[in-house]
C-alpha atoms as a PDB file:
ATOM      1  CA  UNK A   1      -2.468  -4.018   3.313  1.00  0.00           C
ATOM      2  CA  UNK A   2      -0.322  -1.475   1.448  1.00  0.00           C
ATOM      3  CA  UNK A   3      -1.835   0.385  -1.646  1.00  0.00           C
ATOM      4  CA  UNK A   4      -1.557   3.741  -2.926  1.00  0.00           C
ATOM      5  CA  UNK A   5      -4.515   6.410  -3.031  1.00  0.00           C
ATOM      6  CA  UNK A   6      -5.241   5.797  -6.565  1.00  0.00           C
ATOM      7  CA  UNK A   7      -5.101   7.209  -9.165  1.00  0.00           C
ATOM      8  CA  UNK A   8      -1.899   8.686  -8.944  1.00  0.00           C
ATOM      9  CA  UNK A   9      -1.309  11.523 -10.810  1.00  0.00           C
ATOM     10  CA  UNK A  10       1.550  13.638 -12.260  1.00  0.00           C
ATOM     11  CA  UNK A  11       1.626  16.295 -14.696  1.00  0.00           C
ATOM     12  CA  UNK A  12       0.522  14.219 -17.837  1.00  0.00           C
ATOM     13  CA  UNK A  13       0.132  10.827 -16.400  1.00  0.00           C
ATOM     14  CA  UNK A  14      -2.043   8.453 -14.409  1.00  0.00           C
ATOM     15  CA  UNK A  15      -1.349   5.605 -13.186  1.00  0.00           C
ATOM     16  CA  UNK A  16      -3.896   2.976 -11.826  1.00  0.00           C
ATOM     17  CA  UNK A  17      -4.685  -0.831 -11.151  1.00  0.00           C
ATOM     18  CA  UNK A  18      -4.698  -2.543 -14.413  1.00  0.00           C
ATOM     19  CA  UNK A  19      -7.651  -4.135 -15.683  1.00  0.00           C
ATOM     20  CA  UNK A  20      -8.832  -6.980 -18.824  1.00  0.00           C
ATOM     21  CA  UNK A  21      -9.470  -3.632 -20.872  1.00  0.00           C
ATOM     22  CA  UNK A  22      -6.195  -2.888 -20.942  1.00  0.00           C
ATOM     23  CA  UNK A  23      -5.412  -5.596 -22.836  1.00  0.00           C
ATOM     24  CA  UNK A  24      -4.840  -4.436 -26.304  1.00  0.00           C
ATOM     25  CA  UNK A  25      -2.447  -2.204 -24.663  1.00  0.00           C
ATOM     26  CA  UNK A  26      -0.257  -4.361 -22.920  1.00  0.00           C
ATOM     27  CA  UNK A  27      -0.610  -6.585 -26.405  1.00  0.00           C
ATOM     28  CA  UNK A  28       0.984  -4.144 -28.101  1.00  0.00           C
ATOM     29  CA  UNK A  29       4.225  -3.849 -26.421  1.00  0.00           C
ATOM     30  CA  UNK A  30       4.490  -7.718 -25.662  1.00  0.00           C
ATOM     31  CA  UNK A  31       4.070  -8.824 -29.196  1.00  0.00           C
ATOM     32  CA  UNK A  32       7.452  -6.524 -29.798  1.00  0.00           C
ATOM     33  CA  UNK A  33      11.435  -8.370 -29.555  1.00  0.00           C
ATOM     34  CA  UNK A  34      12.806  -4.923 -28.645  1.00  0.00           C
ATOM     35  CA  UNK A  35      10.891  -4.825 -25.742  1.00  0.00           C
ATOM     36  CA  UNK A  36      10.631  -8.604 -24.506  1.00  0.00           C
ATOM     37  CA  UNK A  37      14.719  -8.789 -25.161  1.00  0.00           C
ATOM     38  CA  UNK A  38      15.313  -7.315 -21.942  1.00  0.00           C
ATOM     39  CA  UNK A  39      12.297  -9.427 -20.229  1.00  0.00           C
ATOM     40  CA  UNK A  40      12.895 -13.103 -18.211  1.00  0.00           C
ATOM     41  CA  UNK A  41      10.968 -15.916 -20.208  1.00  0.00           C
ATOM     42  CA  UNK A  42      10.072 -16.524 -23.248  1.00  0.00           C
ATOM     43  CA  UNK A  43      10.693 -13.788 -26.449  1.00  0.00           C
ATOM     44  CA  UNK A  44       7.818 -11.712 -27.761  1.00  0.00           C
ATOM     45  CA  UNK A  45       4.351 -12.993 -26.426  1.00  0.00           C
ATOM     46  CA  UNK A  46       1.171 -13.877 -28.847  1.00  0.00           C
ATOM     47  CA  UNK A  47      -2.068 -12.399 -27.327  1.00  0.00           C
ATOM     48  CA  UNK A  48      -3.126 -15.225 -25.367  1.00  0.00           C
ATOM     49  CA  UNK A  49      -0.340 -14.837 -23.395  1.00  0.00           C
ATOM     50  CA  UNK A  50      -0.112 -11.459 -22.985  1.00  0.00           C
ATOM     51  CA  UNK A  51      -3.703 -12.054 -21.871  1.00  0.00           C
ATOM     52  CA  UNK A  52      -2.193 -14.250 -19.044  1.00  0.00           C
ATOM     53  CA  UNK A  53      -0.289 -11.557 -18.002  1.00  0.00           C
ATOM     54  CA  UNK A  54      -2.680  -8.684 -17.697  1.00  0.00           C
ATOM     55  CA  UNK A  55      -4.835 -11.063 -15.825  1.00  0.00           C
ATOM     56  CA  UNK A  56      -1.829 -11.648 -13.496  1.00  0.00           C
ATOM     57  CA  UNK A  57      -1.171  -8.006 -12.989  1.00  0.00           C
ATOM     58  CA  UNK A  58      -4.380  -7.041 -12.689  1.00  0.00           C
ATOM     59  CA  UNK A  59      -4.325  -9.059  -9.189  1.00  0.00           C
ATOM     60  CA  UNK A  60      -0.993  -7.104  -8.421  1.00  0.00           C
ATOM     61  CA  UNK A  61      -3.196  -4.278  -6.484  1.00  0.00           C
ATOM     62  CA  UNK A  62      -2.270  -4.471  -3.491  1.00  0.00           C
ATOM     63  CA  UNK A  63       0.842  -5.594  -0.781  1.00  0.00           C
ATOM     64  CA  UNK A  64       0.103  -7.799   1.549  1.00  0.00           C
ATOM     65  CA  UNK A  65       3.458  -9.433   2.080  1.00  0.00           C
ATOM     66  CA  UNK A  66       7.337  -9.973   1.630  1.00  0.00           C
ATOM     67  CA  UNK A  67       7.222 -10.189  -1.842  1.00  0.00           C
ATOM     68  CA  UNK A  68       4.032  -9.305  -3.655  1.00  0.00           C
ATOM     69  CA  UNK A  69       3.892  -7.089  -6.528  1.00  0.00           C
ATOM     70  CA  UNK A  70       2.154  -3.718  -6.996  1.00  0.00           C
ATOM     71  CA  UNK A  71       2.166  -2.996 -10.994  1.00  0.00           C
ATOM     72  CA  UNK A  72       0.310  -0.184 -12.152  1.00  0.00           C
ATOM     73  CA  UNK A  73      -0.356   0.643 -15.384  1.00  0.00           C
ATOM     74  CA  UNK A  74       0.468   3.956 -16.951  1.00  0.00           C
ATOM     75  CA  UNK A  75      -2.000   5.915 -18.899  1.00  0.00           C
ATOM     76  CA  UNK A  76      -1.147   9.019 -21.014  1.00  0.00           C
ATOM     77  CA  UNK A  77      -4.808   9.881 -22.471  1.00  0.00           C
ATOM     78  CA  UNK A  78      -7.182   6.901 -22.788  1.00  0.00           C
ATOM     79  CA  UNK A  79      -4.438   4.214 -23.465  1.00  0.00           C
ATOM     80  CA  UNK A  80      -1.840   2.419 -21.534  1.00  0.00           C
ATOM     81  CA  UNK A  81       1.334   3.161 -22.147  1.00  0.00           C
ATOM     82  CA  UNK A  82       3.590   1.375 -19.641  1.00  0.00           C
ATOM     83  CA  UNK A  83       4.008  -0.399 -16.156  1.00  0.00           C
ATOM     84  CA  UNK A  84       5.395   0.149 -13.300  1.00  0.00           C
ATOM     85  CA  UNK A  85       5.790  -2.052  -9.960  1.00  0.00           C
ATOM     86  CA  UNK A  86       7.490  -2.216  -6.731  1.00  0.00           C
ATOM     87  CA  UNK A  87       8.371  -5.837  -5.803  1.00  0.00           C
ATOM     88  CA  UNK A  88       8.158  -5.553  -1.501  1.00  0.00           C
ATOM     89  CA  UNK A  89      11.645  -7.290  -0.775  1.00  0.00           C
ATOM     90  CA  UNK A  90      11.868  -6.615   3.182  1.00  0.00           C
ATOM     91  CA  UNK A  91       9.320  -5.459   5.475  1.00  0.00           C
ATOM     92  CA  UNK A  92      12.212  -5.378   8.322  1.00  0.00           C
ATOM     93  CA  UNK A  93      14.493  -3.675   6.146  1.00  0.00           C
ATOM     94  CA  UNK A  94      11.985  -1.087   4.541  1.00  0.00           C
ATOM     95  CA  UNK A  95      13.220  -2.186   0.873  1.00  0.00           C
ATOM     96  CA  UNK A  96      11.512  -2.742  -2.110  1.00  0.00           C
ATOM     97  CA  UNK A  97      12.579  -3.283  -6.142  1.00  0.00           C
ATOM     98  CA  UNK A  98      11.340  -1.435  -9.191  1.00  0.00           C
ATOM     99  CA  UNK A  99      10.657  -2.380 -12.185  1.00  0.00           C
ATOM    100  CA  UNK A 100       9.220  -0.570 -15.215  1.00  0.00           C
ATOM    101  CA  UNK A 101       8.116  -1.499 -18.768  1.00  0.00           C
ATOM    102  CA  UNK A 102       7.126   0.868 -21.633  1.00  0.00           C
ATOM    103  CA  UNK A 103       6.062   0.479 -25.208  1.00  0.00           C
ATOM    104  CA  UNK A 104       8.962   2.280 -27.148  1.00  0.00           C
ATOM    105  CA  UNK A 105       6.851   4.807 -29.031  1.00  0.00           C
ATOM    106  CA  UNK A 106       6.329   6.965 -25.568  1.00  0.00           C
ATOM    107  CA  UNK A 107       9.885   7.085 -25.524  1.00  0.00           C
ATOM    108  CA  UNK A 108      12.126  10.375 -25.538  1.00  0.00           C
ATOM    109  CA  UNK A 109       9.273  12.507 -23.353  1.00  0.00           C
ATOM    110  CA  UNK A 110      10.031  11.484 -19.808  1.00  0.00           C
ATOM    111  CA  UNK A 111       6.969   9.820 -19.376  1.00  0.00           C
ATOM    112  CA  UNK A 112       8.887   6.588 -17.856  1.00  0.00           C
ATOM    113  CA  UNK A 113      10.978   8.436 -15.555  1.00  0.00           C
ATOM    114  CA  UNK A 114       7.935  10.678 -14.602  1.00  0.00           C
ATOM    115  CA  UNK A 115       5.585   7.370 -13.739  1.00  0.00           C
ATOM    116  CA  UNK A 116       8.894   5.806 -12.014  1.00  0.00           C
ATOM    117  CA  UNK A 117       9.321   8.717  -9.941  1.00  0.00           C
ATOM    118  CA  UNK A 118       5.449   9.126  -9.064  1.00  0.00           C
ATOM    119  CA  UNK A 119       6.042   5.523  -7.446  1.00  0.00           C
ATOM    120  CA  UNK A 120       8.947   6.129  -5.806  1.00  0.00           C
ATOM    121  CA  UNK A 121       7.205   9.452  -4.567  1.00  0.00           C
ATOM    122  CA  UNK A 122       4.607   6.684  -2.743  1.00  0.00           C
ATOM    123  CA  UNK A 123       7.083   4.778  -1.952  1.00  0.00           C
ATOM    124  CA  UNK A 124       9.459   6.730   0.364  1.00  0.00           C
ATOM    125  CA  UNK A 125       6.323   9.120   1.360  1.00  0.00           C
ATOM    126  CA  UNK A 126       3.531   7.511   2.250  1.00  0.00           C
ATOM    127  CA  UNK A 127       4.682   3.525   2.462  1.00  0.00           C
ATOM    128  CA  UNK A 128       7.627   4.913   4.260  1.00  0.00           C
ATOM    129  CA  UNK A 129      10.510   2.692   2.749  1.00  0.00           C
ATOM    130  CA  UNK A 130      13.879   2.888   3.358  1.00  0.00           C
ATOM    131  CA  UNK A 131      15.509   1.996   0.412  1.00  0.00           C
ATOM    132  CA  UNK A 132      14.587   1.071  -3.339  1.00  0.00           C
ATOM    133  CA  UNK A 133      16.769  -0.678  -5.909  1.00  0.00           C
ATOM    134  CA  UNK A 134      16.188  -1.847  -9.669  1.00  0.00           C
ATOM    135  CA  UNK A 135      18.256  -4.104 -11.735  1.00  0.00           C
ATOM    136  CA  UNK A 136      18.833  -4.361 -15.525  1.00  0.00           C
ATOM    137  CA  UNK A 137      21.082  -6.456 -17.994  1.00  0.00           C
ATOM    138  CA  UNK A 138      24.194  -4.338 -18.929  1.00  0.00           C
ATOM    139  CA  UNK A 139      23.446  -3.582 -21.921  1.00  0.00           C
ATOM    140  CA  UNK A 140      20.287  -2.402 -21.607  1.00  0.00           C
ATOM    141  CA  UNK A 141      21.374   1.206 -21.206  1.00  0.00           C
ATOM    142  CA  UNK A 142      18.006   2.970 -21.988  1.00  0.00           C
ATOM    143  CA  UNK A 143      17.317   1.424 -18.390  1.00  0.00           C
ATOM    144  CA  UNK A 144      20.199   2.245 -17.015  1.00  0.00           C
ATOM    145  CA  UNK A 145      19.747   5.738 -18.033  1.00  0.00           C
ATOM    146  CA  UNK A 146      16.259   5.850 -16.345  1.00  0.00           C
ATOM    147  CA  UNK A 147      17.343   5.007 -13.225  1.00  0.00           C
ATOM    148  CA  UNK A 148      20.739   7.210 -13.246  1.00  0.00           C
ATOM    149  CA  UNK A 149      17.931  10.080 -14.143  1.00  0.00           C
ATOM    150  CA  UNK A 150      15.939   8.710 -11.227  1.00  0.00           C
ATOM    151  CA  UNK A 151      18.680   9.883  -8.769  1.00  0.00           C
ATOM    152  CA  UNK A 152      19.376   5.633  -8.064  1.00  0.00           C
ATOM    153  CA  UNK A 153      23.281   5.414  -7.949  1.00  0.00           C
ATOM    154  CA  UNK A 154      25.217   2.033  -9.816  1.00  0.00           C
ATOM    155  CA  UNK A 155      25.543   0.100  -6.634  1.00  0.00           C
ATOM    156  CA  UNK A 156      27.004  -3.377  -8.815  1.00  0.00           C
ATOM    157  CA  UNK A 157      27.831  -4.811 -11.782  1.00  0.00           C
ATOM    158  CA  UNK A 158      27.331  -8.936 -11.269  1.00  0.00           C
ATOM    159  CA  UNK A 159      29.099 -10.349 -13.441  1.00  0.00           C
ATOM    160  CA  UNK A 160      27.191 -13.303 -15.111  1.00  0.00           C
ATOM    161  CA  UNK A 161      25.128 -13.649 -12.760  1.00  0.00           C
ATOM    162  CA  UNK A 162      21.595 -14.651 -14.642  1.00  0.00           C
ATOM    163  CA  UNK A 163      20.754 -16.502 -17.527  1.00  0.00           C
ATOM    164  CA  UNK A 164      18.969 -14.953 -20.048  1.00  0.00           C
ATOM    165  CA  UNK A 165      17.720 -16.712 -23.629  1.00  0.00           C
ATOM    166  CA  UNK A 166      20.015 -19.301 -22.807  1.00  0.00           C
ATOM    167  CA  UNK A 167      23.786 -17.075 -22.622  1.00  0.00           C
ATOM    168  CA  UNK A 168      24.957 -15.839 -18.695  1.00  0.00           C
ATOM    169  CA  UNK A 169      24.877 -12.089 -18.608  1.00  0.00           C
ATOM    170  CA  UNK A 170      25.850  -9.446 -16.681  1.00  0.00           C
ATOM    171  CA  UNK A 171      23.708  -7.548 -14.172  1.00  0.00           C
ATOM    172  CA  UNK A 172      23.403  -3.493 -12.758  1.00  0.00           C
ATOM    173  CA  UNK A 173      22.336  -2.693  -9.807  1.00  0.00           C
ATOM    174  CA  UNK A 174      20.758   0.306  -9.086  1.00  0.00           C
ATOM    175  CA  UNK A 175      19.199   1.505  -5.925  1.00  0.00           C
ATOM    176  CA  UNK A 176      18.205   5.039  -3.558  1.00  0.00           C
ATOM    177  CA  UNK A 177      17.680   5.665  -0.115  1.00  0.00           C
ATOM    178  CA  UNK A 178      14.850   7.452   0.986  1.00  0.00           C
ATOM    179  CA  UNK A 179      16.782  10.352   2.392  1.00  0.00           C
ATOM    180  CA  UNK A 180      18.365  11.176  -1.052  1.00  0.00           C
ATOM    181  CA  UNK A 181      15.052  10.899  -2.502  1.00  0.00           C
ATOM    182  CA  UNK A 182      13.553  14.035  -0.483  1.00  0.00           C
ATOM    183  CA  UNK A 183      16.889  15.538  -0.769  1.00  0.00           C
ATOM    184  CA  UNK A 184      16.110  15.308  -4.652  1.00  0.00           C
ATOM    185  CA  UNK A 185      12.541  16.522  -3.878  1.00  0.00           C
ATOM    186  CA  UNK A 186      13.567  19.013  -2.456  1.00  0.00           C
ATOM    187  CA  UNK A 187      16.228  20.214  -5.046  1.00  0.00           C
ATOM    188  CA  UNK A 188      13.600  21.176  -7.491  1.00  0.00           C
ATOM    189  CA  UNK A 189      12.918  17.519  -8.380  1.00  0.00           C
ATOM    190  CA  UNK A 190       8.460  17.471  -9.404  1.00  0.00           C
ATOM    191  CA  UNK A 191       6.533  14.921  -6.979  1.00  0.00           C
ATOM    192  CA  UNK A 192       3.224  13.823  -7.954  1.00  0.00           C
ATOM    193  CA  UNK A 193      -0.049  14.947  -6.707  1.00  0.00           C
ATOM    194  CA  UNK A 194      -2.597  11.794  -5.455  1.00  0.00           C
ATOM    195  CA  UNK A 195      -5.967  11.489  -6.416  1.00  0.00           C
END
């Protein structure tokens, strides 16, 4: 079983297993089209089935396989803010996804890229993976952003290559090795403290 030390900490974040309490939280961002736009599914969620998905997150704790999901949730203070998972893609190949969600009032403070790159930190460190990669829709540039802060280089641009709300669209690629992670790290770039 993989699973980080947790909590992980950064400078103004935590993030930990999510739980039923966190609810309201997770409610609050779910309810919202400018956040669910970008999301696979169904548009803004009522509370029943945001409740649904906490409870389906909350068993995302630990990796046990090719593809299970670790999502975290992301506390600034007493209340969630955001999530963040790795998807485990390849055990041979070292290589997992991210993927990140974050009501839009934390925006504008680095608090996503911070929690992204406390994952990542795990990730590369202690898991030991080779390489990471994230996808977005095209025009979801406040993503795309994220990860070009992240140090993740455009790898692709798939051209219609998913379905969303019913209309093809066009997907970015993202990804970073490990080696240009500590490179980063080492360039001044903050890692997170465990525990």
């Amino acid at each position: 079983m993989i699973r980080p030390p947790f909590p992980l900490r950064t400078a103004r974040l935590t993030l930990r297993p999510i739980s039923l309490d966190d609810l309201d939280d997770v409610y609050a961002w779910q309810r919202r089209e400018d956040v669910t736009r970008w999301m696979l599914g169904a548009g803004p969620r009522t509370r029943e089935q945001s409740r649904s998905s906490v409870i389906a997150m909350a068993t995302e704790d630990v990796l046990r396989a090719e593809g299970d999901c670790l999502t975290v949730a992301v506390t600034e203070g007493a209340g969630v803010i955001g999530t963040v998972e790795l998807v485990w893609r390849s055990a041979e190949y070292r290589t997992a996804e991210l993927g990140y969600v974050f009501h839009p009032e934390h925006g504008g403070r680095g608090l996503a890229t911070e929690a992204a790159a406390a994952m990542l930190d795990w990730a590369f460190g202690e898991w030991g993976l080779h390489r990471v990669y994230a996808r977005c829709h095209a025009e979801n540039t406040a993503s795309a952003r994220l990860m070009a802060r992240l140090g993740m280089r455009q790898e692709a641009r798939h051209i219609a290559s998913y379905q969303l709300r019913g209309a093809w669209a066009d997907q970015l690629v993202y990804a970073v090795l490990r080696n240009e992670w500590v490179r980063d790290v080492e360039n001044g770039g903050a890692a997170p403290s465990p525990g």
